[in-house]
Each structure stands twice: as C-alpha cells, then as structure tokens.
Protein backbone atom coordinates (compact mmCIF):
# COMPACT_ATOMS: atom_id res chain seq x y z
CA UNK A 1 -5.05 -14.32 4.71
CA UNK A 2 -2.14 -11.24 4.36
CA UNK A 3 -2.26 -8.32 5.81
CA UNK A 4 0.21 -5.67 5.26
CA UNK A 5 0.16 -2.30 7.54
CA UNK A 6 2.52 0.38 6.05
CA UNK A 7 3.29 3.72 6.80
CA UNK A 8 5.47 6.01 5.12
CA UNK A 9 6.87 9.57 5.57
CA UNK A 10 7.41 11.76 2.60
CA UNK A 11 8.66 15.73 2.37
CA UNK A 12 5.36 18.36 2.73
CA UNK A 13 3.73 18.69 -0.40
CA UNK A 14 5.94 15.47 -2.13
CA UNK A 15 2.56 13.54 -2.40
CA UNK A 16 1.12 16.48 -4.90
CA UNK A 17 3.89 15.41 -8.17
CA UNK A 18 2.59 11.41 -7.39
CA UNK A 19 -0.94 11.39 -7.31
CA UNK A 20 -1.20 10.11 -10.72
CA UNK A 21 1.08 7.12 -9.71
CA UNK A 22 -0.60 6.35 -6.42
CA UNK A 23 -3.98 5.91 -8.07
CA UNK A 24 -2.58 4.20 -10.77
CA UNK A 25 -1.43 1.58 -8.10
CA UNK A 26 -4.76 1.32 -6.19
CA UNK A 27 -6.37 0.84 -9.60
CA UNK A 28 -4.06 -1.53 -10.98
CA UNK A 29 -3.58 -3.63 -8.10
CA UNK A 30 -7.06 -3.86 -6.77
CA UNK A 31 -7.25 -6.38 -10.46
CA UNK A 32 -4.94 -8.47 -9.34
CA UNK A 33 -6.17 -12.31 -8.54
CA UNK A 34 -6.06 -12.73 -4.37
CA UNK A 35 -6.01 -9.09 -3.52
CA UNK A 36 -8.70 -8.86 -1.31
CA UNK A 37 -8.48 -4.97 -0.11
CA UNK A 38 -5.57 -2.13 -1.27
CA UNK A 39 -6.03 1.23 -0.66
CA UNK A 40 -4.02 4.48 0.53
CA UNK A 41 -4.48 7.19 2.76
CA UNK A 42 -3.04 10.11 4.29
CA UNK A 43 -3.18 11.29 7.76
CA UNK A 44 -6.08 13.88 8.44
CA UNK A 45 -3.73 15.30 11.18
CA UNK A 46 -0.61 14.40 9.37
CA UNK A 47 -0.17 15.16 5.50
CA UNK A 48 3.27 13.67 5.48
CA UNK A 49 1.83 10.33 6.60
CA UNK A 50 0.69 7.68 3.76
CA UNK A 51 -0.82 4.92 5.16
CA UNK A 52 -1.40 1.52 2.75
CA UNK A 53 -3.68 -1.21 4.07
CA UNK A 54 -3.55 -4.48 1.83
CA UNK A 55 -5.61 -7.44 2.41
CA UNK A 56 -4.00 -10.59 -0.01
CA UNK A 57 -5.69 -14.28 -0.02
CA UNK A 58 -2.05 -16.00 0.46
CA UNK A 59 1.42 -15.22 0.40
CA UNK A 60 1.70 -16.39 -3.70
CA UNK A 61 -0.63 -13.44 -4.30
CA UNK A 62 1.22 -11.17 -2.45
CA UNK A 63 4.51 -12.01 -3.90
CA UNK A 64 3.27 -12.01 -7.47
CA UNK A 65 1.83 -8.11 -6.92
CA UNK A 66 5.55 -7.32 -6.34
CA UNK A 67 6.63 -8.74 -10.16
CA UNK A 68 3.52 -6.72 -11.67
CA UNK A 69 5.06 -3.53 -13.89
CA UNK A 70 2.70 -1.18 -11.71
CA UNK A 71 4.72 -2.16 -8.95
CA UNK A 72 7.74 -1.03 -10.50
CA UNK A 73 6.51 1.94 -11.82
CA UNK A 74 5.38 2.61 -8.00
CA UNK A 75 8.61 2.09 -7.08
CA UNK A 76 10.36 4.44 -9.44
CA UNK A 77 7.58 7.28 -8.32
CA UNK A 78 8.48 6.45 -4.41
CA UNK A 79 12.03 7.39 -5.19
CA UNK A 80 11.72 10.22 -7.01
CA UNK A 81 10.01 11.89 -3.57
CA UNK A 82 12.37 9.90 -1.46
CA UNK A 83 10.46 9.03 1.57
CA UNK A 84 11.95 10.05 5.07
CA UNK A 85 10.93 6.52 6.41
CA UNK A 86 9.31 3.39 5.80
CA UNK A 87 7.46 0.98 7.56
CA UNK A 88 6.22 -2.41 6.40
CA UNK A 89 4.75 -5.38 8.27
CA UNK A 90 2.97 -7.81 7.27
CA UNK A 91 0.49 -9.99 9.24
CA UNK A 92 -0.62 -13.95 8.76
CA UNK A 93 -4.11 -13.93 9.81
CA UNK A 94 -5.61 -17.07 10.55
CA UNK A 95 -9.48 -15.89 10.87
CA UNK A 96 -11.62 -12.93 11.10
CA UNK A 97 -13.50 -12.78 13.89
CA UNK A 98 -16.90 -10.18 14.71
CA UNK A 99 -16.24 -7.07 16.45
CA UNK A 100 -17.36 -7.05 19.97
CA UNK A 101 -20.66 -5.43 20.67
C-alpha cells in the first residue's frame, strides 16, 4: 500500500474560487480502481493550509490517477491560485498494524 501526505500553501481566501474543482477531485478520484482513501482538508488553525491524505493499493494505481482528465483539470485549478508551497511524499507501507491501547 501508498500513502501520500501533502500539504500545500495557497494565498488567504484562494481556496474560495476552487471549491468546485477540489470536490470534483475527491469525487472523481475516490472511483478510481486501487484508491483506497482521498480526501482534503484545511487547517482549523490555518486556512491557508490544504492538507491531501491518499491511500492507493500499489504504485500502478497511483500512477494511473495522475493520467485521469480530473487530474489535469486539478492541475490547471492549482495554478490558477498559485500555491506558495508544496509538499508531497509519498510512503510504501508494508502493513497496518493496531493502534496501541
């Protein structure tokens, strides 16, 4: 399993003009065969910070989400705000374990 931890700084307010295209994503990419988890947030404390949290099945899944057209169109919204920074890692998990208790 994939995981990919992103966070991304955008302008005050930029988010308001791309909601339609961020939900659009979530939506769109949540269909996709071997995504497992996809979802954004921002910050509570922070409302210039997007966080994305992606769960994929392999890395095949992962790289056919970035040939989809919602990804481009995703990518076309994210430059029209022009985010102040971006950063994307992705993790190879090799199990998930229980949480402690």
């Amino acid at each position: 399993m994939l995981i990919v931890a992103a966070e991304v700084v955008v302008e005050e307010g930029a988010l308001n003009g791309v909601q339609e295209a961020l939900g659009t994503m979530e939506e769109e990419t949540r269909k996709e065969a071997g995504c497992l988890t996809y979802a954004f947030s921002v910050d509570v404390n922070d409302p210039t910070m997007v966080r994305i949290f992606e769960r994929w099945e392999s890395m095949d899944a992962l790289a056919a989400h970035f040939k989809t057209p919602h990804m481009a169109a995703f990518g076309s919204a994210l430059s029209v705000i022009q985010p102040k920074s971006m950063d994307i890692t992705v993790y190879e998990v090799e199990k998930e374990v229980p949480l402690p208790r």
